[in-house]
Protein backbone atom coordinates (compact mmCIF):
# COMPACT_ATOMS: atom_id res chain seq x y z
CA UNK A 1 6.65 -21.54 -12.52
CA UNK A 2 3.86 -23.44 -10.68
CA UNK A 3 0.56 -22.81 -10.88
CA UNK A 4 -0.20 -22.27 -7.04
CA UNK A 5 2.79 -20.22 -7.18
CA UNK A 6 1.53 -17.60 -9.77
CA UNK A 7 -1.59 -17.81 -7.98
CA UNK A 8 0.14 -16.59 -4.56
CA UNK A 9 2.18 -13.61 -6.48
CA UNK A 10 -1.19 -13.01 -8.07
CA UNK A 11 -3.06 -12.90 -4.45
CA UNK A 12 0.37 -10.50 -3.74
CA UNK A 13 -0.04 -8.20 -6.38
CA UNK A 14 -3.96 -7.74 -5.29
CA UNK A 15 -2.91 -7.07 -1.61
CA UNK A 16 -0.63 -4.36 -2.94
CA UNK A 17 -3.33 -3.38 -4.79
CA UNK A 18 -5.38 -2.91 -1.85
CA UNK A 19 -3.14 -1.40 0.19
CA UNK A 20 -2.39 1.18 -2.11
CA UNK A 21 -6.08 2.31 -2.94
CA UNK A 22 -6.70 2.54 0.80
CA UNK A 23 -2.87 4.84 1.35
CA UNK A 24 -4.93 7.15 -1.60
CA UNK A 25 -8.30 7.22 -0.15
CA UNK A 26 -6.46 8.07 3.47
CA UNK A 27 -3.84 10.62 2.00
CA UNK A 28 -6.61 12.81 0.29
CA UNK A 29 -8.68 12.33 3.26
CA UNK A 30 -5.80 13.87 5.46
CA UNK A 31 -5.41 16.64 2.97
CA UNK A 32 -8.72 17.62 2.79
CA UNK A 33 -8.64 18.91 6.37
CA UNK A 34 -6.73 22.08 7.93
CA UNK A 35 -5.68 21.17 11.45
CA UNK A 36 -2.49 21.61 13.25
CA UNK A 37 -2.08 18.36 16.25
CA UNK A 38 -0.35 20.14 18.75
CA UNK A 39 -2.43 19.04 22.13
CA UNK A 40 -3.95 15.32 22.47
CA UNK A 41 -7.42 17.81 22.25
CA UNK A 42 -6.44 18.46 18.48
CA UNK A 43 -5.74 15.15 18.07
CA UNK A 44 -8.99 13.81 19.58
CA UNK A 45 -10.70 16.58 17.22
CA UNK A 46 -8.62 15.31 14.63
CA UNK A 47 -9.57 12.28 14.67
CA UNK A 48 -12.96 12.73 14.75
CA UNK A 49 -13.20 14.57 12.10
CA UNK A 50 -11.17 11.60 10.07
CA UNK A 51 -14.08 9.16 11.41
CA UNK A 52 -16.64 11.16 9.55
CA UNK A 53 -15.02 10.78 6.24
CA UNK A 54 -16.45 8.11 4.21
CA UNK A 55 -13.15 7.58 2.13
CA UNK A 56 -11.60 6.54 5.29
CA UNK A 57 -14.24 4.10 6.61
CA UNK A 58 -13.09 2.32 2.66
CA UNK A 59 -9.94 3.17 3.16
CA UNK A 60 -10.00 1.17 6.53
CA UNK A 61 -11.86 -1.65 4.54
CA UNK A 62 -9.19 -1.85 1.86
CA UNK A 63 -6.40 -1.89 4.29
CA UNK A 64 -8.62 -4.92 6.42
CA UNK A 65 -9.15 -7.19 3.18
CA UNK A 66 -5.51 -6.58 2.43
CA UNK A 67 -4.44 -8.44 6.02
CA UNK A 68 -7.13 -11.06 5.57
CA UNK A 69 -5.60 -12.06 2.26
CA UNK A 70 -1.97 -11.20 3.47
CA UNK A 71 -2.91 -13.88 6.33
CA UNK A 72 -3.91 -16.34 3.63
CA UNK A 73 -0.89 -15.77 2.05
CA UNK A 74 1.54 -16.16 4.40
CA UNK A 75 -0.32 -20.10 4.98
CA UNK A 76 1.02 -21.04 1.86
CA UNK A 77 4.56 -19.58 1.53
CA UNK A 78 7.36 -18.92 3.21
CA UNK A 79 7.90 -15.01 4.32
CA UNK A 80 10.83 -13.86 3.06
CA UNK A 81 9.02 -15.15 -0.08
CA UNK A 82 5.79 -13.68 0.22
CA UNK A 83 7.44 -10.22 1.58
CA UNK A 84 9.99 -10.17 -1.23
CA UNK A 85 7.00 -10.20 -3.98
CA UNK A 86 5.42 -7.46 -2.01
CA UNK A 87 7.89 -4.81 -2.56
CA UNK A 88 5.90 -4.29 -5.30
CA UNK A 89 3.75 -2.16 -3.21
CA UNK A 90 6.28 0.42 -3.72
CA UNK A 91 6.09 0.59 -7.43
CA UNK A 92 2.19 0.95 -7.04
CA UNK A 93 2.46 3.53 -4.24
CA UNK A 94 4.78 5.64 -6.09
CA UNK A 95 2.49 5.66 -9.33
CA UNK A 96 -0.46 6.24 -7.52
CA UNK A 97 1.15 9.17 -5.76
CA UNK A 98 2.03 10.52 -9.70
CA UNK A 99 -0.83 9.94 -11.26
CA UNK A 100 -3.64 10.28 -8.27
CA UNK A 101 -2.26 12.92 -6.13
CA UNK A 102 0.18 14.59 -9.02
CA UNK A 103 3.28 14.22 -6.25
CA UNK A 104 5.86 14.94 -7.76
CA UNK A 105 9.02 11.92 -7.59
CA UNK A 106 12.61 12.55 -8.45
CA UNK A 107 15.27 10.71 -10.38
CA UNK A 108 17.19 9.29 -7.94
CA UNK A 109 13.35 7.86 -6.21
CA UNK A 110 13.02 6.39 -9.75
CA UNK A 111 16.13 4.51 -9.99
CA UNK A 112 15.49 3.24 -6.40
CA UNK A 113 12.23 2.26 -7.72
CA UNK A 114 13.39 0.15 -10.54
CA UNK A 115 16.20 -1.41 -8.51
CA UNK A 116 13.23 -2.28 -6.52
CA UNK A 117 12.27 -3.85 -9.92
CA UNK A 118 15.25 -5.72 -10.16
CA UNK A 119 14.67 -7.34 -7.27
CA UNK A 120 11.07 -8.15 -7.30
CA UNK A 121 12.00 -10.03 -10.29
CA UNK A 122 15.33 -11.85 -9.07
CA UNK A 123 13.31 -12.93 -6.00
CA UNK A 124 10.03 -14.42 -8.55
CA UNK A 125 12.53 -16.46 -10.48
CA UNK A 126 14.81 -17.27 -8.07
């Protein structure tokens, strides 16, 4: 494989990264607040509340770095490339959400997950 090439699936694989730190720092956020959005006032109030947070203000920066580099990315390869690699954003998700926030993930979510596997890696030497 080329060099600029593992350098791209590297720049991937931090984006993913990324992405997935900020979906933790926003899910916990989230949970640490009882509301109940049934009027665009509770929303408002909701959201207001989420602004205060300081793990979604780095949540928000994680998920803005991620698109700058994503941007980047997408200069020097071709999409269906680029998006392919970045299924690996699933994998990370769904160990995050196991190991962070002790979700619990069944069988049949496993096996999608390594098909998802599969595929990452068909697509990388393909």
């Amino acid at each position: 494989m080329k060099q600029s090439v593992i350098f791209i699936i590297f720049l991937i694989f931090v984006t993913d990264i990324c992405d997935t730190v900020s979906q933790l720092l926003l899910k916990s956020s989230i949970n640490s607040l009882d509301f109940h959005v049934n009027t665009i006032k509770n929303v408002i109030r909701l959201v207001m509340q989420l602004i205060k947070i300081p793990r979604v203000l780095v949540g928000i920066v994680f998920s803005a770095v991620s698109l700058l580099m994503w941007l980047f990315i997408l200069t020097k390869v071709d999409l269906n490339f680029a998006f392919s690699i970045d299924s690996m954003r699933y994998i990370l998700i769904a160990l995050a959400s196991v190991l962070v926030l002790k979700e619990k993930i069944s069988i049949i979510r496993w096996l999608g997950i390594f098909a998802v596997i599969c595929g990452i890696t068909l697509v990388a030497i393909g």
